[in-house]
Protein backbone atom coordinates (compact mmCIF):
# COMPACT_ATOMS: atom_id res chain seq x y z
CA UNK A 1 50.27 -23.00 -65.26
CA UNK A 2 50.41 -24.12 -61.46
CA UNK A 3 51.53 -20.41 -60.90
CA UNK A 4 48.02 -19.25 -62.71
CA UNK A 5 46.18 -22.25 -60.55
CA UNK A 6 47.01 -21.09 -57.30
CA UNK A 7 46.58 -17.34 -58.17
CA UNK A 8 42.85 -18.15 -59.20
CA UNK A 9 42.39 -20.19 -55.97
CA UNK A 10 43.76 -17.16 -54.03
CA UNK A 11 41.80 -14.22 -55.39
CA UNK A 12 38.49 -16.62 -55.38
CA UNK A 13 39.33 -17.10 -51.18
CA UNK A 14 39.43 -13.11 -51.07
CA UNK A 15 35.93 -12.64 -52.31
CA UNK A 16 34.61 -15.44 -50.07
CA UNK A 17 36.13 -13.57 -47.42
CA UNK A 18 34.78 -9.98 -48.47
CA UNK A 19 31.41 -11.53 -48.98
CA UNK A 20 31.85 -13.31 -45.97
CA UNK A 21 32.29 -10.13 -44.22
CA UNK A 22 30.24 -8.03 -45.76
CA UNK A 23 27.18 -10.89 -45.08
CA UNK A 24 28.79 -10.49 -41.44
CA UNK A 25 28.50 -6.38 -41.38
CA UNK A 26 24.68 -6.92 -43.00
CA UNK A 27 23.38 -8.59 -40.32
CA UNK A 28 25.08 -6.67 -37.24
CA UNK A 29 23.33 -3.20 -38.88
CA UNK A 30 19.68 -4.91 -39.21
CA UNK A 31 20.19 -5.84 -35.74
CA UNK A 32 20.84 -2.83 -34.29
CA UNK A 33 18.15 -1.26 -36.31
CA UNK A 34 15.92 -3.78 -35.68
CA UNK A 35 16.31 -2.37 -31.66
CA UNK A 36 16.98 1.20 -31.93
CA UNK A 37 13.41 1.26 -34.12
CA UNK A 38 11.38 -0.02 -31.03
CA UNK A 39 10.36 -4.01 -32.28
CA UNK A 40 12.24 -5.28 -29.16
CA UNK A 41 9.03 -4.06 -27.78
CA UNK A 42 7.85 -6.79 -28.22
CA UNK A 43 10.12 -9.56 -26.53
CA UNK A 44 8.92 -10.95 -23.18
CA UNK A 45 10.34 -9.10 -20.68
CA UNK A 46 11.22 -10.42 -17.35
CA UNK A 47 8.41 -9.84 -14.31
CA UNK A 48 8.96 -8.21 -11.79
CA UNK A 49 7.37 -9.19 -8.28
CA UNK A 50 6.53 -6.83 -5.59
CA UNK A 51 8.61 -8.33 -3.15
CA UNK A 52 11.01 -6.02 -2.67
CA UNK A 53 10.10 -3.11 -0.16
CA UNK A 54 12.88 -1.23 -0.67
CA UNK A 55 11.42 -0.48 -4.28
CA UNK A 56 8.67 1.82 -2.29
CA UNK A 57 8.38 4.53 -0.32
CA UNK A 58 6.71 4.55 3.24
CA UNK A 59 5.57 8.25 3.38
CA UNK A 60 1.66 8.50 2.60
CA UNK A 61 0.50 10.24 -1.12
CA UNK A 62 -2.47 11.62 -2.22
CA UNK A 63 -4.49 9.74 -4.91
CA UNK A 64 -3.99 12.85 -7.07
CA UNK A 65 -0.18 13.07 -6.76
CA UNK A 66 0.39 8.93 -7.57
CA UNK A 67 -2.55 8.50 -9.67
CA UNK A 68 -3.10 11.82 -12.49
CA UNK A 69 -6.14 11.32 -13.31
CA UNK A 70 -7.69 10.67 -9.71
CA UNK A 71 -9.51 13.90 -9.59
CA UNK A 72 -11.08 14.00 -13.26
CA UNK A 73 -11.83 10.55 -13.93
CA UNK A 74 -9.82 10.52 -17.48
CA UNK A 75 -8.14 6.64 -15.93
CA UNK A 76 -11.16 4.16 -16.70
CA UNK A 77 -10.56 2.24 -19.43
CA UNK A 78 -11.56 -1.83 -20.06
CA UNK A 79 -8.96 -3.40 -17.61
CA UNK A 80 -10.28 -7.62 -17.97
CA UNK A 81 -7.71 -8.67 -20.44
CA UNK A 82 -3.81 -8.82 -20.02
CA UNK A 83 -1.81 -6.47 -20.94
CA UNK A 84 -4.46 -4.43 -22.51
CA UNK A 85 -4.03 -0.62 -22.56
CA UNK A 86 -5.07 2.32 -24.14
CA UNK A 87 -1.90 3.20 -26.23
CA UNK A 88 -0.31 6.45 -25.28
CA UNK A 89 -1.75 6.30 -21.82
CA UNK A 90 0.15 5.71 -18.75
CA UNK A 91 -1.78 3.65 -16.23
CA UNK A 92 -1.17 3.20 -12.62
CA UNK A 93 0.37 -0.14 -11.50
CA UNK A 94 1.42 -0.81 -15.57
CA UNK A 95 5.20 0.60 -14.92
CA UNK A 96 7.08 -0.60 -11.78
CA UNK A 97 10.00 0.05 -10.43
CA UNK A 98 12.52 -2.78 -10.38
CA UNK A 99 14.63 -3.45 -8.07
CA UNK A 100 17.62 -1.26 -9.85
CA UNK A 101 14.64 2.09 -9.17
CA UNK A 102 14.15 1.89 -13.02
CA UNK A 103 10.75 1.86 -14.44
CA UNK A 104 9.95 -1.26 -16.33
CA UNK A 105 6.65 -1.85 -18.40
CA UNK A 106 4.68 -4.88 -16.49
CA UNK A 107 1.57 -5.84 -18.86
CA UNK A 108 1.78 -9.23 -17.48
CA UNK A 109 -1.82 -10.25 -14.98
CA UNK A 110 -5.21 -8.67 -14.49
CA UNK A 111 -6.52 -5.37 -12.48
CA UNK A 112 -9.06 -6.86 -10.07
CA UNK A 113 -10.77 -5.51 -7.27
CA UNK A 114 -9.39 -6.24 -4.16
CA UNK A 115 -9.93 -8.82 -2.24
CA UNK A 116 -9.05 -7.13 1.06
CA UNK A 117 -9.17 -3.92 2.80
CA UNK A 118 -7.41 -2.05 5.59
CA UNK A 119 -9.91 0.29 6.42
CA UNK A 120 -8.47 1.67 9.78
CA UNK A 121 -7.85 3.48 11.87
CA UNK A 122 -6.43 6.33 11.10
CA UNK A 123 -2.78 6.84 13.18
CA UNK A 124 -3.28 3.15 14.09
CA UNK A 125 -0.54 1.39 12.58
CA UNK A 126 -1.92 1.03 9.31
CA UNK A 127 0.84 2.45 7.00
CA UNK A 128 3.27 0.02 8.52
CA UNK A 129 0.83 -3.23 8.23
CA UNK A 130 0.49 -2.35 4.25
CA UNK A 131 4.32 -1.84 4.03
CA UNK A 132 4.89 -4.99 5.91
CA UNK A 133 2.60 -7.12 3.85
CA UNK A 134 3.73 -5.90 0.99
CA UNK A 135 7.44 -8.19 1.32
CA UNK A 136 4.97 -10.67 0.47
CA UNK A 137 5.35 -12.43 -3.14
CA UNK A 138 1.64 -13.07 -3.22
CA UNK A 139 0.33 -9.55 -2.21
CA UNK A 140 -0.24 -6.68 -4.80
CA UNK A 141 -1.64 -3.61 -3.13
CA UNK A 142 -1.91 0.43 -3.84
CA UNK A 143 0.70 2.78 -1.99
CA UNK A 144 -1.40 5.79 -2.32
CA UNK A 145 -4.94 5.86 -0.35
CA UNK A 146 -7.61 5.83 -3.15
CA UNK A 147 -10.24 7.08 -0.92
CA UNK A 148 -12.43 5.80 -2.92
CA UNK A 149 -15.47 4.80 -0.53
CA UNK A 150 -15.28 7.76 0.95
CA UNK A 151 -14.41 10.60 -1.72
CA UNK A 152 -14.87 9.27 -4.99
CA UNK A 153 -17.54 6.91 -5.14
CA UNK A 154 -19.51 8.65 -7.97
CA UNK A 155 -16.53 7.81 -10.13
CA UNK A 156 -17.73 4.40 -10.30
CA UNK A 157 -16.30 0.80 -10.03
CA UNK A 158 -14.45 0.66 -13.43
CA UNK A 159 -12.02 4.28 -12.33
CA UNK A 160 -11.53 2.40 -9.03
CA UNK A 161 -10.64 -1.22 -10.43
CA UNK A 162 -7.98 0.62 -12.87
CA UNK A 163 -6.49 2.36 -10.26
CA UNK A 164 -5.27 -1.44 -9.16
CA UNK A 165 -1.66 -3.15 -9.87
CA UNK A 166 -2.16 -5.72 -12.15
CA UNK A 167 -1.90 -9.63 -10.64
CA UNK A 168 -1.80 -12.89 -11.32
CA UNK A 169 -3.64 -16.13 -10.11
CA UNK A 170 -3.34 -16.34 -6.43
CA UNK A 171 -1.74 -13.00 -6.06
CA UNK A 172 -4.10 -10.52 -3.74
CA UNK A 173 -4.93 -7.33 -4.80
CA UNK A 174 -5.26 -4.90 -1.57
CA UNK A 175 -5.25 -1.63 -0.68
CA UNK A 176 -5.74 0.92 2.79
CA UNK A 177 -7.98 3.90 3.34
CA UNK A 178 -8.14 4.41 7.17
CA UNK A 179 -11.01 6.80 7.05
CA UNK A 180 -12.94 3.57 5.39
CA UNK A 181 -13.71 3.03 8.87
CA UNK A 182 -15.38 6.31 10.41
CA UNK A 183 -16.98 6.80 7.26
CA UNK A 184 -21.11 6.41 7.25
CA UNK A 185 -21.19 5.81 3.74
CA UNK A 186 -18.61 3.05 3.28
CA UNK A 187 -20.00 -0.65 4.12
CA UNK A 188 -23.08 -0.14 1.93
CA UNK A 189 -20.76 0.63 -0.78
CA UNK A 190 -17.58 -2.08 0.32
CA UNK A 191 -20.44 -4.84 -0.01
CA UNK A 192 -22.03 -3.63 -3.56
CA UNK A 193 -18.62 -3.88 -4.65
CA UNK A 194 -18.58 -7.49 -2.78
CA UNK A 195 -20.09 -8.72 0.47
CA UNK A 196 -17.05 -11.06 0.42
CA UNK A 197 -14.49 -8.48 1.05
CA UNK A 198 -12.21 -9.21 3.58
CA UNK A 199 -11.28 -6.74 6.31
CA UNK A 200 -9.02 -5.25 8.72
CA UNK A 201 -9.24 -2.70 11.24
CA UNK A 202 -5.97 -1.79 12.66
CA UNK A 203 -6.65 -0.48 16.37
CA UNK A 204 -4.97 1.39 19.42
CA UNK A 205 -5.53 3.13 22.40
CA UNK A 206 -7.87 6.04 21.79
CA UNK A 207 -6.26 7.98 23.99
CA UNK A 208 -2.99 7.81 22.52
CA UNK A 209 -4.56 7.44 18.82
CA UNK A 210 -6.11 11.50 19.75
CA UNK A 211 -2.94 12.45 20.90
CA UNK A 212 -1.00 11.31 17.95
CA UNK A 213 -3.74 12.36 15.53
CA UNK A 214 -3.51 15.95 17.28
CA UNK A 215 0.33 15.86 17.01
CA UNK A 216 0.00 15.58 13.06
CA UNK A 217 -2.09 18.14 12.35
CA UNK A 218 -0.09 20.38 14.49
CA UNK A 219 2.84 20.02 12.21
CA UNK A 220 1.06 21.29 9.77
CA UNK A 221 -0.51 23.70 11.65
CA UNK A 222 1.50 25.05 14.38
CA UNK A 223 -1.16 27.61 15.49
CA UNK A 224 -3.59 25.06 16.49
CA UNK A 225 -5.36 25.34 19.93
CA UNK A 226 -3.93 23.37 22.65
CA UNK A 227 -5.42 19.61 23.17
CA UNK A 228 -7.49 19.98 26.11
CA UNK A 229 -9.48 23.05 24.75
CA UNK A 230 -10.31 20.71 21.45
CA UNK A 231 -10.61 17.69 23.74
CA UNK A 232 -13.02 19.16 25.89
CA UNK A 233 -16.43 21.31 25.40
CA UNK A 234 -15.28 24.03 27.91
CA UNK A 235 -13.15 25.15 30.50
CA UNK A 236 -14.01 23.51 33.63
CA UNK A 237 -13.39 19.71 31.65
CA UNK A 238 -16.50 18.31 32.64
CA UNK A 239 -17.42 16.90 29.08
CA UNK A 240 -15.67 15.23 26.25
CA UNK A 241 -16.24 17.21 23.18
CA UNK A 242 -17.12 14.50 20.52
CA UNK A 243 -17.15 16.57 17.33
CA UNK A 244 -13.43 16.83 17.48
CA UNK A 245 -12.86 14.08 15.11
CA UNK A 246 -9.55 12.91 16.64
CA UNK A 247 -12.02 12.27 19.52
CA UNK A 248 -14.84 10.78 17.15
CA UNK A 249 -12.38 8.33 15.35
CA UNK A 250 -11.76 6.51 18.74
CA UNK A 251 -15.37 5.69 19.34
CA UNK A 252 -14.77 1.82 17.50
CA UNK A 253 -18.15 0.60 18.83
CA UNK A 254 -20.03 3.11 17.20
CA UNK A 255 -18.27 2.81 13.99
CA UNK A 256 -18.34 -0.83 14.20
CA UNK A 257 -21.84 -0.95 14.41
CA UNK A 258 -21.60 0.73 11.59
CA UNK A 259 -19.70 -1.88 9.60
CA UNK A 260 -22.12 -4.95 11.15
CA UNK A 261 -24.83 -4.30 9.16
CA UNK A 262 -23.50 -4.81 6.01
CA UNK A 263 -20.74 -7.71 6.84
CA UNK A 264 -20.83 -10.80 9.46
CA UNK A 265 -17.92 -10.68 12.21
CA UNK A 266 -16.11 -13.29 10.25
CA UNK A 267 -15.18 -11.01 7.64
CA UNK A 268 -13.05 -8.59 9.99
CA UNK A 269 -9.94 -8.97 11.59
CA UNK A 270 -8.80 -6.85 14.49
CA UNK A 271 -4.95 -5.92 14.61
CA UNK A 272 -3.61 -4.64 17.64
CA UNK A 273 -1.53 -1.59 17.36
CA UNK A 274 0.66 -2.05 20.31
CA UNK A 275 1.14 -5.89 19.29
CA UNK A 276 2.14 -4.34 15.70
CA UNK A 277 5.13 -2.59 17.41
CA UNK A 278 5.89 -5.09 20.20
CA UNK A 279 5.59 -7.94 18.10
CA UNK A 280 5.37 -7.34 14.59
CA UNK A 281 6.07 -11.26 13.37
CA UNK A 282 3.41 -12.25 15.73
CA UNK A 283 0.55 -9.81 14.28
CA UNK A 284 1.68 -10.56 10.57
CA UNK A 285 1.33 -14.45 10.87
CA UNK A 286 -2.67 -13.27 12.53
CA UNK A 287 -2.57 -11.38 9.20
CA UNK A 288 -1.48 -13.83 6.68
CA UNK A 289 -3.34 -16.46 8.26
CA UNK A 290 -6.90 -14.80 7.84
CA UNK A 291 -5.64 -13.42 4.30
CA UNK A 292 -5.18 -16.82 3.51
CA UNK A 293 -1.82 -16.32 2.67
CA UNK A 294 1.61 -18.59 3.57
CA UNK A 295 3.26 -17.17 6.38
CA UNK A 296 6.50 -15.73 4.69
CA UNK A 297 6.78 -12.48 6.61
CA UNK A 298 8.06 -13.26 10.16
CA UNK A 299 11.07 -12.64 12.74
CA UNK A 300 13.67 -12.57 10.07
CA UNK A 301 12.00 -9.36 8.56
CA UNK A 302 12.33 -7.49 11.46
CA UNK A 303 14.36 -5.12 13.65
CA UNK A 304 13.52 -3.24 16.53
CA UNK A 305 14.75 0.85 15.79
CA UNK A 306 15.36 2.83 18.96
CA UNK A 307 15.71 6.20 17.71
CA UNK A 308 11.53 6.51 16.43
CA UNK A 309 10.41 3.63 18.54
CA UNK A 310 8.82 1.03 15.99
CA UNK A 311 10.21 -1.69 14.04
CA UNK A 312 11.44 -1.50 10.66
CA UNK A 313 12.01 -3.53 7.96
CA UNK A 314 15.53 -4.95 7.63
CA UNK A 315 17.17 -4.90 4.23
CA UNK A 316 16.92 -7.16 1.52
CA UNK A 317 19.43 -9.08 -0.37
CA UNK A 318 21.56 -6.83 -3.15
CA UNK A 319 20.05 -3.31 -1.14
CA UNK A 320 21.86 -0.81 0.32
CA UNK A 321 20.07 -0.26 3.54
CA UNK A 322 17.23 -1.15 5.95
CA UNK A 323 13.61 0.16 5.45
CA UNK A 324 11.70 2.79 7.67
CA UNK A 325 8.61 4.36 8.04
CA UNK A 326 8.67 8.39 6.80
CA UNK A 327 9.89 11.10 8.83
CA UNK A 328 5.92 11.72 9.47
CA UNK A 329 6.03 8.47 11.57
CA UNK A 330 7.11 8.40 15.70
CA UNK A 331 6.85 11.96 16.40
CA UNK A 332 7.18 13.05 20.12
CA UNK A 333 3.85 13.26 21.86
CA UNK A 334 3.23 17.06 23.59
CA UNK A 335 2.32 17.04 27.43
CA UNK A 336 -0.90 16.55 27.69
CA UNK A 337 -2.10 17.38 31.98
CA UNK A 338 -2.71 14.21 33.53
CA UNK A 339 -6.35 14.81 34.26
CA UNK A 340 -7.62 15.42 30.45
CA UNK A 341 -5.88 11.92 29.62
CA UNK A 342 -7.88 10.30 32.79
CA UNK A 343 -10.65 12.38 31.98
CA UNK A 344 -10.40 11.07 28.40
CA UNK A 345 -9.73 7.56 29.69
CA UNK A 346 -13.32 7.43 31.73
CA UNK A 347 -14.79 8.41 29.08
CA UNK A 348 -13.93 5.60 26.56
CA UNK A 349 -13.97 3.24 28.85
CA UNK A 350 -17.39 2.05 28.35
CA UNK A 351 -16.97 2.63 24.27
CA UNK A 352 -13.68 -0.05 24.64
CA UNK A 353 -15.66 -2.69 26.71
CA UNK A 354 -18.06 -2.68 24.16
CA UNK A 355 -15.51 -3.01 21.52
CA UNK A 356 -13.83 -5.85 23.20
CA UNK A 357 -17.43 -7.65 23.52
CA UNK A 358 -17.83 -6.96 19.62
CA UNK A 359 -14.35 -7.65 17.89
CA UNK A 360 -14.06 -10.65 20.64
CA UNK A 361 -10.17 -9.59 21.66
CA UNK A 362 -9.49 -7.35 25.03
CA UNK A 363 -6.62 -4.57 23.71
CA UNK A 364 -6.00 -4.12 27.25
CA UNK A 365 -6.78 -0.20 27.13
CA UNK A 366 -8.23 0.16 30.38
């Protein structure tokens, strides 16, 4: 009878223990399944901040490589609410690489427009301010140049406002367009957007700036005239041929003029180009300041790189290696004969006093 007892005791523990197990096996299966069908979707996922500037790269893109539908206007969709998007549709700025190069979905803030712009100049320094600013927790900006103000203004506000990376309260949204600046067109349409917008004009030498500009375009185009027959109307050098726009884009007064009848001079700030390679910590903390922005980016960020001449960004904690500026940045210069550059230099002369008088800072050009 005690035999019989303990037998019944022992086959009823088996069945616990298959059921037991089997309950066990149940559950691991509608997990998996629950994952592999796609609800994880829907668990908060972890945000990623743009403060990591090895995540990007330096070289410049055009609007239509970054953003697809730049050129056809397909991208405008009702951006106000978080995490709201057309389903199906990728949209710029809602995937972003973490800090592993993965794509990660980021639904988390709000497209706005920006409250800042770098609108020049062109060869100025302005790639490396935006990548510089961009170590910044609280600033969200475009890599590609929209060219929006100047190329595609008759897609209209809402195609420019989704072309934005999404941010959250007290980020900045920004982004850079260097040919903002030379552009007739642009303050009328910077201040319908908002009269508010805050701006910076990244500057250097004209001389230099023309030389520079030249030296680009001859990389793509080796068969381009030398720089003193574009430079100047005709042989004998006696005047400065201003429809050369590498020429044009160095006439600041003119275009600042420009930019003063639309916005007061408190709404501009004036970044030296030299200073930006010189003394990169010392320009950024002018930046930050007037962005009104805690100064995070300084010294520490910094290293001076021989080989191209510029600073670069020093490497972040867990990456492999320091950050710098493309290939297409601190080409060598051609010789250019001493008498075009202090023909050229005479000529701006005037146009940089003027300039000074105007943006209230002497570059020290002359």
């Amino acid at each position: 009878m005690g035999c019989s007892g303990c037998r019944g005791r022992f086959n009823s523990g088996k069945v616990l223990s298959k059921a037991s197990l089997f309950c066990t096996m149940l559950l691991i299966f509608s997990y998996f399944f629950y994952c592999l069908s796609g609800l994880c979707d829907s668990a908060p996922r972890t945000l990623y901040r743009q403060d990591n500037f090895m995540d990007y790269d330096f070289a410049d893109e055009s609007p239509a490589r970054v953003f697809p539908d730049a050129r056809n206007g397909t991208g405008a969709q009702q951006v106000d609410a978080p995490g709201r998007s057309e389903p199906g549709r990728s949209e710029p700025g809602h995937s972003e690489p973490g800090h592993s190069g993965i794509l990660v979905s980021n639904t988390f803030g709000v497209k706005r427009f920006p409250q800042a712009l770098i609108i020049g100049v062109k060869k100025g320094g302005t790639r490396a301010l935006l990548e510089f600013l961009r170590v910044h927790p609280d600033v969200r900006a475009v890599g590609a140049e929209p060219h929006f103000f100047d190329r595609f203004y008759d897609k209209g506000l809402d195609w420019y406002r989704n072309l934005m990376p999404r941010t959250l309260d007290g980020q900045i949204t920004m982004e850079k367009t260097p040919s903002y600046f030379v552009t007739k067109e642009a303050p009328a349409r910077v201040c319908s957007m908002n009269c508010q917008t805050k701006l910076i004009v990244v500057v250097r030498d004209p001389v230099t700036r023309a030389i520079s500009d030249y030296t680009q375009t001859l990389t793509k185009n080796p068969g381009l005239p030398s720089f003193q027959s574009l430079a100047l109307k005709n042989s004998t050098g006696s005047e400065i041929d201003t429809t050369w726009s590498a020429v044009r884009i160095g006439l600041y007064a003119k275009h600042m003029d420009n930019w003063l009848k639309h916005f007061t001079r408190d709404h501009f700030l004036f970044v030296s180009g030299e200073r930006l390679v010189s003394d990169p910590a010392g320009e950024m903390g002018r930046v930050q300041d007037f962005l009104g922005l805690k100064r995070v980016v300084s010294d520490k960020h910094f290293y001076f790189n021989e080989t191209k001449g510029f600073p670069c960004l020093k490497k972040p904690e867990g990456s492999s290696r320091p950050r710098c500026l493309g290939k297409s940045k601190g080409r060598p210069h051609p010789e250019i004969p001493i008498e075009v550059l202090q023909r050229l230099r005479d000529f701006y002369r005037p146009y940089n006093q003027l300039f000074y008088h105007m943006s209230g800072q002497n570059f020290g050009w002359d």
